[in-house]
Protein backbone atom coordinates (compact mmCIF):
# COMPACT_ATOMS: atom_id res chain seq x y z
CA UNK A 1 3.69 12.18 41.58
CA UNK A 2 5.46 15.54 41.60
CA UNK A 3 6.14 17.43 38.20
CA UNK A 4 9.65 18.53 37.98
CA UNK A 5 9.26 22.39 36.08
CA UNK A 6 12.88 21.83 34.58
CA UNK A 7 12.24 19.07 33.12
CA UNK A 8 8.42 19.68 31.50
CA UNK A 9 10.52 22.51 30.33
CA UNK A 10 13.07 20.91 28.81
CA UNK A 11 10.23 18.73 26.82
CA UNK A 12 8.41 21.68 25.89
CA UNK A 13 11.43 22.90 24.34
CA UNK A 14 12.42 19.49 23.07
CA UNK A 15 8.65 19.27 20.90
CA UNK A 16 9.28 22.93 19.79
CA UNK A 17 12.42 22.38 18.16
CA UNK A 18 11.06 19.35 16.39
CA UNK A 19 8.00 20.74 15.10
CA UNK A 20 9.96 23.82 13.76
CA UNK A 21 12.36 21.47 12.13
CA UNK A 22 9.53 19.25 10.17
CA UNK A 23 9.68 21.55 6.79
CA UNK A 24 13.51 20.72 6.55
CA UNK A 25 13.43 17.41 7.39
CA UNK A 26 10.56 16.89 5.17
CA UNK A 27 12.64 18.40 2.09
CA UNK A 28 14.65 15.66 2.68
CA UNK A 29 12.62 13.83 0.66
CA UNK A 30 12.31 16.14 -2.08
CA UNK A 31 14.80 13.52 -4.46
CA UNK A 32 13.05 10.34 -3.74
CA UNK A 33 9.32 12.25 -4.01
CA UNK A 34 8.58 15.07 -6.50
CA UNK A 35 6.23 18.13 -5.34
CA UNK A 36 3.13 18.82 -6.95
CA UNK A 37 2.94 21.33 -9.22
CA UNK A 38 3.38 25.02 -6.98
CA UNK A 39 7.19 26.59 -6.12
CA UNK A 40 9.98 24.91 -5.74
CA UNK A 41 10.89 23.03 -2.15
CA UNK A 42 14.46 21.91 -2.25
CA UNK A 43 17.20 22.05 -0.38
CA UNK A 44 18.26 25.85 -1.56
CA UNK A 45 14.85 27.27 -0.92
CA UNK A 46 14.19 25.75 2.59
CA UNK A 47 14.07 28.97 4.85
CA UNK A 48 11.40 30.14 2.01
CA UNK A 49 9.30 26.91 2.39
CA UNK A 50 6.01 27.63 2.98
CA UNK A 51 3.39 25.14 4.75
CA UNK A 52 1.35 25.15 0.90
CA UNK A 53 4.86 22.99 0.17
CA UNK A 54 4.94 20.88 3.10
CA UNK A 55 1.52 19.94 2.77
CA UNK A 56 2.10 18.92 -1.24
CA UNK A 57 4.78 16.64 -0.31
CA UNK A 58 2.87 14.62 2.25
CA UNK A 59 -0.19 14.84 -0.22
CA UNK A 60 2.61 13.11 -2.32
CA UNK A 61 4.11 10.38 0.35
CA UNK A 62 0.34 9.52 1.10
CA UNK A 63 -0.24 8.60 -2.02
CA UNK A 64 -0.73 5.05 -2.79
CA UNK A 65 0.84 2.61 -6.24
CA UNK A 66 -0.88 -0.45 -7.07
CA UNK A 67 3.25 -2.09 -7.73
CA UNK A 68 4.16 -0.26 -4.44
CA UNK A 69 1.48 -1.17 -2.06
CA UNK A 70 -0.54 -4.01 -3.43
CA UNK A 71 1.58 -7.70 -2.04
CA UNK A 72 0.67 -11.18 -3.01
CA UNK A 73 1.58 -14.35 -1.09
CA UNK A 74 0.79 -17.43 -1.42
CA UNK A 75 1.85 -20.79 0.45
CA UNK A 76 1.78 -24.51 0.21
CA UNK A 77 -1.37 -25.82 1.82
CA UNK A 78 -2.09 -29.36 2.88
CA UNK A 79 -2.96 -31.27 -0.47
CA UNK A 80 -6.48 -32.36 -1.43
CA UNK A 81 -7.41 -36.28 -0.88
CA UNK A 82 -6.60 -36.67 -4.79
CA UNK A 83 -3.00 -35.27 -3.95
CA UNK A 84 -3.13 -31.78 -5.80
CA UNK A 85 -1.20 -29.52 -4.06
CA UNK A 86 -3.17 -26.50 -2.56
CA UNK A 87 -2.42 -23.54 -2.79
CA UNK A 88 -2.90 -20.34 -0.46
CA UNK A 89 -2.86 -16.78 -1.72
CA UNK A 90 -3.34 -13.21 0.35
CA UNK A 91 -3.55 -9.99 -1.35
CA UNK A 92 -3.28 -7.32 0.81
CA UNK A 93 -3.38 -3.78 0.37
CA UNK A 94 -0.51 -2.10 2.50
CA UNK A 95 -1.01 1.42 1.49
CA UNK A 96 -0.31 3.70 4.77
CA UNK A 97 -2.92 6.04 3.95
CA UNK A 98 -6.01 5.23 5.56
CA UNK A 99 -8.03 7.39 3.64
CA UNK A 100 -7.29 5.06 0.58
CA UNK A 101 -8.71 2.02 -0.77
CA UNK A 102 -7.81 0.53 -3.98
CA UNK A 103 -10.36 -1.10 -6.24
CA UNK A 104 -10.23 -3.02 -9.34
CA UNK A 105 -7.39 -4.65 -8.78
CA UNK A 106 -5.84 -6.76 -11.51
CA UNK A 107 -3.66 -9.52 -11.02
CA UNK A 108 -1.43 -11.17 -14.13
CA UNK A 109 -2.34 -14.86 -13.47
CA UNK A 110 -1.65 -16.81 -16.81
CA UNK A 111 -4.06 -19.24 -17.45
CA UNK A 112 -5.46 -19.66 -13.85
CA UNK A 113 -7.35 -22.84 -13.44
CA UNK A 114 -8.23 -24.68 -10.30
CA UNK A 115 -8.92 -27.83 -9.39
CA UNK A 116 -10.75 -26.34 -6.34
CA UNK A 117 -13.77 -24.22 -6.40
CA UNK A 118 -12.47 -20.86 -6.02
CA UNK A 119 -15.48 -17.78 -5.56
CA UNK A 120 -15.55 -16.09 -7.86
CA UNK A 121 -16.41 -13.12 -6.15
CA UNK A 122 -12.90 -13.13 -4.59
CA UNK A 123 -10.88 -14.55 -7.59
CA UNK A 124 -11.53 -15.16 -11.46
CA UNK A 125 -10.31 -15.37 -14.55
CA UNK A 126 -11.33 -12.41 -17.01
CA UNK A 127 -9.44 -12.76 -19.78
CA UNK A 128 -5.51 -14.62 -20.50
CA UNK A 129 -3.36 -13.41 -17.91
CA UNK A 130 -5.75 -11.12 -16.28
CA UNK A 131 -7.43 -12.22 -13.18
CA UNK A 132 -9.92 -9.80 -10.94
CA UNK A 133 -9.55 -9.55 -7.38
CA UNK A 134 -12.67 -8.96 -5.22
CA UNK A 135 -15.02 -8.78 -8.45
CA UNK A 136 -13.47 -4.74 -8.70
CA UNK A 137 -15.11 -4.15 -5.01
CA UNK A 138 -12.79 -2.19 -2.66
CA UNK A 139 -9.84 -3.32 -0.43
CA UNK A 140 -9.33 -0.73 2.16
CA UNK A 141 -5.89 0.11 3.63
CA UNK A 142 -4.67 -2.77 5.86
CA UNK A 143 -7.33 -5.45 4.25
CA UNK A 144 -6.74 -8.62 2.82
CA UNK A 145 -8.09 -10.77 0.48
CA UNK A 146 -7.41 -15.19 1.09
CA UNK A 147 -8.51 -17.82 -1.45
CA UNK A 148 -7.12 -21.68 -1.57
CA UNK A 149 -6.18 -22.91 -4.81
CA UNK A 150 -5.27 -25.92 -6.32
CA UNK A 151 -2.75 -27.01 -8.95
CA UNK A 152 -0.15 -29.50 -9.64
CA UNK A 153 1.95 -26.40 -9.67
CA UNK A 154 1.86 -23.11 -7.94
CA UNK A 155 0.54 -20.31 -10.59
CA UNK A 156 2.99 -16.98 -10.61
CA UNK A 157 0.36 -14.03 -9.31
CA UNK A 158 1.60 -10.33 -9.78
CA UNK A 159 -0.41 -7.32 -9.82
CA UNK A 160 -1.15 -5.71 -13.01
CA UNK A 161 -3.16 -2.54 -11.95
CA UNK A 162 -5.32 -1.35 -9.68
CA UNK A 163 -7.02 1.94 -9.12
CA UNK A 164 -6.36 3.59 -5.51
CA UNK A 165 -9.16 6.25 -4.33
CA UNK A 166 -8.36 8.57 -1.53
CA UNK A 167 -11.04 10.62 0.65
């Protein structure tokens, strides 16, 4: 396979122009995400933007919430042979940043009870309303955390809190 010069040209010129363009596409963002603390980046300032600002606003988007990037799910399961519904629940930490994992995570839970054995390593009870996930370990980006539950009605699980720590 030949290379046509025109044309590796043309892409070489094509990746240029983009990477020049990344400091004004990235401000952008600068309503939906706020800068850290340093001179301004906005839309009047963008010829003076220097690469101190582009690199605090994707220090910024990286940055992980526990309300953000924390989802629960849960699903009917097949009942138990006494006929209480099951119940199965995922927690999963969707945070894009790799670098990030998010530990003691909180979930508001009510009076969670089960009729099955749930670890309680994975899931418990702490106090009303306030149930720990993982017993405070870790949940890296992209992880999950499954447990089966069961109750004659499904529980309402949110997330409370959780602390995210980024390397």
């Amino acid at each position: 396979m030949r290379c046509n010069p025109a044309m590796s040209a043309l892409v070489l010129t094509c990746v240029f122009a983009l990477l020049v363009s990344i400091p004004s596409i990235l401000a952008e963002f600068d309503t939906a995400y706020a800068v850290a603390p340093g001179p301004a980046f906005n839309r009047e300032e963008r010829s003076r933007s220097s690469p101190q600002d582009v690199r605090r606003l994707l220090f910024k988007v990286a940055q992980c919430r526990a309300d953000e990037d924390i989802q629960i799910t849960q699903g009917s399961d097949a009942p138990m042979p006494d006929l209480i519904p099951l119940y199965s629940v995922s927690i999963v930490n969707l945070c894009g940043n790799r670098r990030c994992v998010a530990r003691n995570v909180h979930v508001a839970c009510g009076m969670f009870a089960s009729s099955q054995l749930v670890d309680p390593a994975v899931f418990r009870r702490v106090a009303f309303n306030d149930c720990l996930v993982n017993s405070g370990r870790p949940i890296g980006s992209g992880e999950s955390i499954h447990f089966v539950y069961g109750s004659n009605e499904p529980i309402d699980l949110r997330i409370l809190s959780a602390e995210y720590a980024c390397a």
